[in-house]
Protein backbone atom coordinates (compact mmCIF):
# COMPACT_ATOMS: atom_id res chain seq x y z
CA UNK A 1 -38.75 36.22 77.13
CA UNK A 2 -38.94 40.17 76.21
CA UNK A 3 -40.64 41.05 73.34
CA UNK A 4 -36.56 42.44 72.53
CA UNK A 5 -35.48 39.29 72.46
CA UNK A 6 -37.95 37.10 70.88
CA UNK A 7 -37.64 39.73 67.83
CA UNK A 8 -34.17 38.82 67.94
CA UNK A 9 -34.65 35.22 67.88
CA UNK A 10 -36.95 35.33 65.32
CA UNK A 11 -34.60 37.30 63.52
CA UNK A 12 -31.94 34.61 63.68
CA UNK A 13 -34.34 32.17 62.56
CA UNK A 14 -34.73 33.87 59.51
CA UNK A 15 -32.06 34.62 58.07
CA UNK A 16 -30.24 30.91 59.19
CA UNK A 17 -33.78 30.09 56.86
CA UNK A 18 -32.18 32.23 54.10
CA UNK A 19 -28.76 30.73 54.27
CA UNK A 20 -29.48 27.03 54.31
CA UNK A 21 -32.35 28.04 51.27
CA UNK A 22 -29.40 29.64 49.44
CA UNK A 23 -26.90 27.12 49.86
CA UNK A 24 -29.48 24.31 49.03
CA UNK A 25 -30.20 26.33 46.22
CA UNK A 26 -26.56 26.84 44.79
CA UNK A 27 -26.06 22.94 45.34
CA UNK A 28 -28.59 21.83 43.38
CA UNK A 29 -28.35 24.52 40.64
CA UNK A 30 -25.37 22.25 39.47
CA UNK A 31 -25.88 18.93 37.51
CA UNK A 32 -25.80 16.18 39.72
CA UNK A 33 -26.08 12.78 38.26
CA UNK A 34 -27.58 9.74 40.09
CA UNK A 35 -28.26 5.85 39.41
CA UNK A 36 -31.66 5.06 40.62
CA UNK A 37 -31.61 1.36 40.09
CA UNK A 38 -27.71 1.28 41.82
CA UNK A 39 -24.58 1.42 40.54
CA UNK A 40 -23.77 -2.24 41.30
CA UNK A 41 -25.85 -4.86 40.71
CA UNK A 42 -26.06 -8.48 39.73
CA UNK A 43 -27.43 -9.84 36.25
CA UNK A 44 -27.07 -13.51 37.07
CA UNK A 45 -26.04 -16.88 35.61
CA UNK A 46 -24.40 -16.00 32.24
CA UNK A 47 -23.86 -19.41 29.34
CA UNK A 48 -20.61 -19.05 27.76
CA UNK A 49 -21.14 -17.02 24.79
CA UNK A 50 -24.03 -15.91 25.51
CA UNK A 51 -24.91 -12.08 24.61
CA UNK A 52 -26.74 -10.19 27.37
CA UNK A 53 -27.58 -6.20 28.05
CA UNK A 54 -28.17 -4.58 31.00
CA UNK A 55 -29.74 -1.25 31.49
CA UNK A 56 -28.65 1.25 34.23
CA UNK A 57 -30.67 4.11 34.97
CA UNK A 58 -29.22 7.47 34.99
CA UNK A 59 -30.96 10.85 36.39
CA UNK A 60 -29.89 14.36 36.80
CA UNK A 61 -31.10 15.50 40.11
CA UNK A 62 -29.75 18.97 39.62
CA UNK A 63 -30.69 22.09 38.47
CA UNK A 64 -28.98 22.20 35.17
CA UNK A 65 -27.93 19.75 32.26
CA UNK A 66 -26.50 16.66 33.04
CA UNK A 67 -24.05 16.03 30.21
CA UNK A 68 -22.54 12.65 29.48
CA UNK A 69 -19.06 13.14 28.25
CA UNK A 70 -17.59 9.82 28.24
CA UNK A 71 -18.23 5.99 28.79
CA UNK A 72 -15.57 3.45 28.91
CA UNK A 73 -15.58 -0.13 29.99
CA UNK A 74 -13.29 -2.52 31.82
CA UNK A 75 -12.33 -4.88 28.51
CA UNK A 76 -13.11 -5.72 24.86
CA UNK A 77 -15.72 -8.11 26.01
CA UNK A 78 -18.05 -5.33 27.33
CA UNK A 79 -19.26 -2.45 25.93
CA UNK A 80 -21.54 0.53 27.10
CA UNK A 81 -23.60 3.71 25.17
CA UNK A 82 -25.87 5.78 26.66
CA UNK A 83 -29.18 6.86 25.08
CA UNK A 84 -28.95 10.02 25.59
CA UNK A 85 -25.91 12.39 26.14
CA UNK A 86 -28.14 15.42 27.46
CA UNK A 87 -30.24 15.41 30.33
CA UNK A 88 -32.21 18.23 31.54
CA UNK A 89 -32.77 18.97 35.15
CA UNK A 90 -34.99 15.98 36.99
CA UNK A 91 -34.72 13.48 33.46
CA UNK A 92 -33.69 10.06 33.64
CA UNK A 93 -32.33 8.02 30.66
CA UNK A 94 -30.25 4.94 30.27
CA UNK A 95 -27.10 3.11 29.92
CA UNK A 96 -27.03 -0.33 28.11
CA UNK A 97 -24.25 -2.38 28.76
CA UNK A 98 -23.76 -5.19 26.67
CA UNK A 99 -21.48 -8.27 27.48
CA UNK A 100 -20.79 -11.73 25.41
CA UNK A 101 -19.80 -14.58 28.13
CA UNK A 102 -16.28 -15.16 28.41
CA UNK A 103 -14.68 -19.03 28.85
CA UNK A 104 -13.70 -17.54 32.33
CA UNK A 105 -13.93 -19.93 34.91
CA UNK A 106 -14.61 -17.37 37.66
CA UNK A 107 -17.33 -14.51 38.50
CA UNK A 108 -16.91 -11.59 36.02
CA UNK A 109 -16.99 -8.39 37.47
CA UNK A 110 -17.68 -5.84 34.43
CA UNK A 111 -16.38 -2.11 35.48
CA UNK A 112 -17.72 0.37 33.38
CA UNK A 113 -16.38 4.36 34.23
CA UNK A 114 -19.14 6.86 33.30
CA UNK A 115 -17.79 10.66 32.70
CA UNK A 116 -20.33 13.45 33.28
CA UNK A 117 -19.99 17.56 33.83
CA UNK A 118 -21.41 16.76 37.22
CA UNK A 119 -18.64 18.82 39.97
CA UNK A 120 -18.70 16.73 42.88
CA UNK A 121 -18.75 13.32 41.04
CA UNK A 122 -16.93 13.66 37.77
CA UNK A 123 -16.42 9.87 37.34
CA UNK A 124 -19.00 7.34 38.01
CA UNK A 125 -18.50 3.72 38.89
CA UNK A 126 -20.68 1.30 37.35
CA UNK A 127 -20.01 -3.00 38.12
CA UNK A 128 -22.18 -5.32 36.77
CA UNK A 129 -21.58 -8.78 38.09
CA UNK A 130 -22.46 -12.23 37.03
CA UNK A 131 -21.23 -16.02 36.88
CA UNK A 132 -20.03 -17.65 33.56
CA UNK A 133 -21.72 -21.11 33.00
CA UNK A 134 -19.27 -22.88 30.95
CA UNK A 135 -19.69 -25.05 28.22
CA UNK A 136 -16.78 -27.13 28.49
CA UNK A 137 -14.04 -27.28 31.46
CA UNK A 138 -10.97 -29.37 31.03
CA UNK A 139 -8.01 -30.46 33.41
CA UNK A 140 -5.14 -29.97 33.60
CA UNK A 141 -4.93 -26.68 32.12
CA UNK A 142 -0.85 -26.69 30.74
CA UNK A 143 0.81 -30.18 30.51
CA UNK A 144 4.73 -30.76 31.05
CA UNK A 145 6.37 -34.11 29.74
CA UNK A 146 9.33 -34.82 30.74
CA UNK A 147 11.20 -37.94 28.96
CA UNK A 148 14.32 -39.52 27.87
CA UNK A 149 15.20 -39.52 24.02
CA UNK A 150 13.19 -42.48 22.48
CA UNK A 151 11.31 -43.06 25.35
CA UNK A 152 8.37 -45.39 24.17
CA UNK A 153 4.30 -45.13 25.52
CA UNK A 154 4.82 -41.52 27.15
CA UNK A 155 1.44 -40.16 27.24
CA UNK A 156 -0.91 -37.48 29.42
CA UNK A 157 -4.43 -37.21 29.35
CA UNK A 158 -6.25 -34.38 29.65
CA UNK A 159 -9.95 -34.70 30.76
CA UNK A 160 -12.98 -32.96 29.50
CA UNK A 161 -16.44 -31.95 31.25
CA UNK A 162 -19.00 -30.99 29.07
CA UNK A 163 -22.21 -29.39 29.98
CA UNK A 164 -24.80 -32.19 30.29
CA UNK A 165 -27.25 -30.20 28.22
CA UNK A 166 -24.68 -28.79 25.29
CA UNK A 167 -25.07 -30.80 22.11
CA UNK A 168 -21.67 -31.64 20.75
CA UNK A 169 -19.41 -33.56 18.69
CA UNK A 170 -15.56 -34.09 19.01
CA UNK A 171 -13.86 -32.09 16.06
CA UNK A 172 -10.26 -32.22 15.10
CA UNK A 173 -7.12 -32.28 17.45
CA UNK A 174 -4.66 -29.85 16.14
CA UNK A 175 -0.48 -29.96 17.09
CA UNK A 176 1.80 -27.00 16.29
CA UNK A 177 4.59 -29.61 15.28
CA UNK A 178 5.49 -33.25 15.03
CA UNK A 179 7.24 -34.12 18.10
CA UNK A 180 3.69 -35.55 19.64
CA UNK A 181 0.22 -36.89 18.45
CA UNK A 182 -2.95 -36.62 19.71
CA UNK A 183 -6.20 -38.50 19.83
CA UNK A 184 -9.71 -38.69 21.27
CA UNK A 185 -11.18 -40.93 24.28
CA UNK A 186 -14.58 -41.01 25.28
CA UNK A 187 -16.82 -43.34 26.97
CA UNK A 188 -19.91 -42.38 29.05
CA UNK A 189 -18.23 -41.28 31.72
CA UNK A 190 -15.24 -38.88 30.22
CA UNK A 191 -13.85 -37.39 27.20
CA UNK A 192 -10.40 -37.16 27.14
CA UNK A 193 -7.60 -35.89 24.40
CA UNK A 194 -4.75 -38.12 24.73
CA UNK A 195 -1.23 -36.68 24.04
CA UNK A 196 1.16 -39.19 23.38
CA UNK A 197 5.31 -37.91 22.73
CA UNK A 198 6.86 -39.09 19.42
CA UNK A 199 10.07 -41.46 19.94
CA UNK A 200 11.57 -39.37 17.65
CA UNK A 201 11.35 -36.18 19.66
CA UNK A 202 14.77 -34.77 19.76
CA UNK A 203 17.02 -33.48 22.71
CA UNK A 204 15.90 -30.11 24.38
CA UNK A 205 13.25 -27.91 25.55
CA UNK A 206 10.25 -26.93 23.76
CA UNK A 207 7.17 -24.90 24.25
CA UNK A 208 4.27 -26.10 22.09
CA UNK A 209 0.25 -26.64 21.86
CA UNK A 210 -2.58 -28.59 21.12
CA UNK A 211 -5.58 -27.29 19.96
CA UNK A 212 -8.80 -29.58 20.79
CA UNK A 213 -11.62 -28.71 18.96
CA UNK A 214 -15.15 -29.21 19.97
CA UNK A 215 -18.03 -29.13 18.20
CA UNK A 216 -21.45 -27.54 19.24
CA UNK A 217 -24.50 -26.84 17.57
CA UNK A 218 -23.71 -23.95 14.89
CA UNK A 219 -20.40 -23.40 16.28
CA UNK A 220 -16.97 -24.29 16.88
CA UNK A 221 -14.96 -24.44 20.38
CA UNK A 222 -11.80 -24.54 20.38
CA UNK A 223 -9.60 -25.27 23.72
CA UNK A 224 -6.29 -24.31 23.58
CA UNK A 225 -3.86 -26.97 25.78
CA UNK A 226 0.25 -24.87 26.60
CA UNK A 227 2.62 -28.38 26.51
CA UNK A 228 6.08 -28.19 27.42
CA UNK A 229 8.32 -30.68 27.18
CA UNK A 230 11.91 -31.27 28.71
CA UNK A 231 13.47 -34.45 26.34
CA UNK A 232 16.96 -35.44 27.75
């Protein structure tokens, strides 16, 4: 290689040098906000009821302030604030979400949407998962009677499973009117809330509910059981 062209070549070198240095150095000049624990993760087995927090990390790898314009969350049963609202360039702070087990009798997936004055990500995504241990699960979940007019000994039963460990008692059973009755059943193997109709129940179609209420230590549980009934 002449001495020409090696000058050239280094040339070329340099100044490619220059351009990625400046274009590195425009990127991160910008806020640029970052989750260094992940964005999704998984707290665990959550009892019904229970209140739990989570922290998320949050960093500003950029060059300038990271600012934290806006946090919202998925549903009333999760909420999020961050401890600070500021970062400087290369700080990390947090986000605690806090969530109060739902009677939800399926993984919870809690979404919470974090707005920052970062360019290229604007909104960030946040899930926290877990799985709701219930307290109590009952079967079915609506009950439909349908009967003739003075139709005698129509009943359904609805059965209850109660966590093995739960201390509890069986409170009242609560009926929006007076075309049924209800009443308690337990042995050692179930607990049940018997719905029997009334006789009296007249002709038509009506949408009511029972309310079973269940009693745990220093609080109250109640289960809501949808009954419709079709009397001809």
């Amino acid at each position: 290689m002449s001495r020409r062209s090696l000058i050239c070549s280094v040339l070329v070198f340099i100044s490619a040098l220059s351009l990625l240095s400046y274009t590195i150095g425009k990127k991160c000049a910008a806020p640029c906000v970052s989750f260094p624990n992940g964005a999704d993760n998984y707290y665990g087995i959550v009892r019904e009821g229970e209140e739990i927090s989570y922290d998320f990390l949050i960093k500003n790898e950029g060059g300038r302030s990271l600012l934290i314009r806006n946090i919202k969350t998925g549903c009333a049963c999760t909420a999020a604030k961050a401890e600070r609202l500021r970062l400087a360039a290369g700080e990390s702070s947090k986000i605690r979400v806090s969530y109060k087990g739902r009677p939800v009798n399926k993984p919870e997936i809690l979404q919470i949407w974090v707005e920052t004055n970062d360019p290229r990500r604007p909104i960030s995504t946040l899930l926290l998962r877990c799985d709701v241990h219930l307290r109590v699960f009952w079967r079915p979940r609506v009950v439909s009677i349908y009967a003739s007019q003075g139709e005698q000994d129509v009943k359904r039963e609805v059965i209850f499973s109660v966590d093995k460990t739960e201390t509890f008692d069986l409170g009242d059973i609560r009926i929006t009117s007076d075309r049924m009755a209800g009443h308690w059943e337990a042995n050692d193997d179930a607990v049940k809330c018997v719905i029997t109709l009334n006789p009296d129940c007249p002709r038509g179609n009506w949408a009511d509910k029972v309310t079973a209420e269940l009693l745990f230590t220093g609080e109250k549980r109640d289960v809501v059981i949808p009954v419709n009934l079709m009397i001809h």
